[in-house]
C-alpha atoms as a PDB file:
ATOM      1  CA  UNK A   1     120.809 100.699  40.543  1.00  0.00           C
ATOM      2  CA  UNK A   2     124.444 101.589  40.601  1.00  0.00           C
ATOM      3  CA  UNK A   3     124.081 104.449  37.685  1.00  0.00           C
ATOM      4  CA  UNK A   4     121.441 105.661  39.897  1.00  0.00           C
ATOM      5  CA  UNK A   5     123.665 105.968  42.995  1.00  0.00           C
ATOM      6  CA  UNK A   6     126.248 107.377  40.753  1.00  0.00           C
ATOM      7  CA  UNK A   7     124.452 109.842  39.513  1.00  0.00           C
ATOM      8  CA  UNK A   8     122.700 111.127  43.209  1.00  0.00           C
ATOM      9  CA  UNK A   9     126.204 110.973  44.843  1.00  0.00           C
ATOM     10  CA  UNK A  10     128.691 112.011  42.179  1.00  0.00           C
ATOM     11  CA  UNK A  11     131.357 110.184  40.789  1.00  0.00           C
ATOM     12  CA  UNK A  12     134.357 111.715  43.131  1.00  0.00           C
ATOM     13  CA  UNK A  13     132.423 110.985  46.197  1.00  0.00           C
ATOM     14  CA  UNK A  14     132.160 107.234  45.005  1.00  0.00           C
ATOM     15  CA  UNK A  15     135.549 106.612  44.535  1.00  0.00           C
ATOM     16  CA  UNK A  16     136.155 108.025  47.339  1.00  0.00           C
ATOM     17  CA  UNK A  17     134.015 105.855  48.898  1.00  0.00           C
ATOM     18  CA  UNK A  18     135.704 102.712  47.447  1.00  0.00           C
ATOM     19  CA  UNK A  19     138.731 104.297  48.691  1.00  0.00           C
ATOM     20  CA  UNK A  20     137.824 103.948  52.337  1.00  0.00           C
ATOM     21  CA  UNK A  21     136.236 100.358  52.025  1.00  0.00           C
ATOM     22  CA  UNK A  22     139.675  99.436  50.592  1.00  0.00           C
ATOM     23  CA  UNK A  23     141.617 101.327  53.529  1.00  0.00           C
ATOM     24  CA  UNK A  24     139.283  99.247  55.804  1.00  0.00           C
ATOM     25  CA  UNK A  25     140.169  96.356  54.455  1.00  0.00           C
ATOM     26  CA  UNK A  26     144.073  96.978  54.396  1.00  0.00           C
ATOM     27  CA  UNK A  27     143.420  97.924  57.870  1.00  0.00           C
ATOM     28  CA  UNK A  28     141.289  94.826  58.491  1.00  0.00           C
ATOM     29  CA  UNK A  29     144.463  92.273  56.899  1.00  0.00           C
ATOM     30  CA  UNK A  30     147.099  93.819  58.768  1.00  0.00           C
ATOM     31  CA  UNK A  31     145.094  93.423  61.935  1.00  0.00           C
ATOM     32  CA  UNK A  32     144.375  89.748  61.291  1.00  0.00           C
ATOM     33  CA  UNK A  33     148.431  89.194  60.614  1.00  0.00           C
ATOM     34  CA  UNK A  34     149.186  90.528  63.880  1.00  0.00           C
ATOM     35  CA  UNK A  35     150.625  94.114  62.907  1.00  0.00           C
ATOM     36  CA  UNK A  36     148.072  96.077  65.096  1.00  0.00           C
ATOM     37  CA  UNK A  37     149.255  99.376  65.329  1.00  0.00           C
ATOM     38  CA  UNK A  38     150.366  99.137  61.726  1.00  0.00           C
ATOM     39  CA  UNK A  39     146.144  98.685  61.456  1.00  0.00           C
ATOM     40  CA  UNK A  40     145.264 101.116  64.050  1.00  0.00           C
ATOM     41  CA  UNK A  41     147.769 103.895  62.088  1.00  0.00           C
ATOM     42  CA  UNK A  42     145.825 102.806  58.702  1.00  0.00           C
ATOM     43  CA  UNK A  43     142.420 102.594  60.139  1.00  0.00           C
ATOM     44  CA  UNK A  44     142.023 106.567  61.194  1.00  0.00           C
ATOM     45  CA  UNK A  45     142.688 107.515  57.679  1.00  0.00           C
ATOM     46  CA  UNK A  46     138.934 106.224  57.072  1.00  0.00           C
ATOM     47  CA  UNK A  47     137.812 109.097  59.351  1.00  0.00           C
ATOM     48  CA  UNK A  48     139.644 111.446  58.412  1.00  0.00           C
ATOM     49  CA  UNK A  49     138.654 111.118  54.733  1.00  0.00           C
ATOM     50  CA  UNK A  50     135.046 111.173  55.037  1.00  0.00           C
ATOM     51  CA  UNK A  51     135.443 114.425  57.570  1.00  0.00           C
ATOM     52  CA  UNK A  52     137.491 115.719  54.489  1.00  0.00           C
ATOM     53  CA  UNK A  53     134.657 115.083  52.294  1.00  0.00           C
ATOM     54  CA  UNK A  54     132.228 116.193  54.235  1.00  0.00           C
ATOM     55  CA  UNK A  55     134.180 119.734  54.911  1.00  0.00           C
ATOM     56  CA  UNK A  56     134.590 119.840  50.925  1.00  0.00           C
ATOM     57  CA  UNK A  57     130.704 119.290  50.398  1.00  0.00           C
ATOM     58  CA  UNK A  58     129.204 122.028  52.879  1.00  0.00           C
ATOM     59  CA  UNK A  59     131.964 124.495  52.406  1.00  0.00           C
ATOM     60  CA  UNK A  60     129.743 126.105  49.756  1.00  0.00           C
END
């Protein structure tokens, strides 16, 4: 199932994937502990990655 996934979305796409689920979850804890524009500051870099990847993929 994974190797599958892996193999239709590439394997720099998924980690970058992973990377934003973990930059939502930093985002996510700091939130929780109170520091919410320390959360809003992390939480646009989610965006802006994907939009990255997504100019990478159809620059072609």
């Amino acid at each position: 199932m994974f190797r599958n996934f892996i193999e239709r979305v590439g394997v720099m796409n998924c980690i970058m994937l992973l990377v934003v689920v973990s930059i939502i979850i930093v985002a996510e804890v700091l939130f929780l502990q109170g520091k919410k524009m320390d959360a809003i500051f992390i939480a646009f870099w989610a965006p802006t990655i994907l939009g990255f990847m997504n100019y990478l993929k159809y620059k072609k």
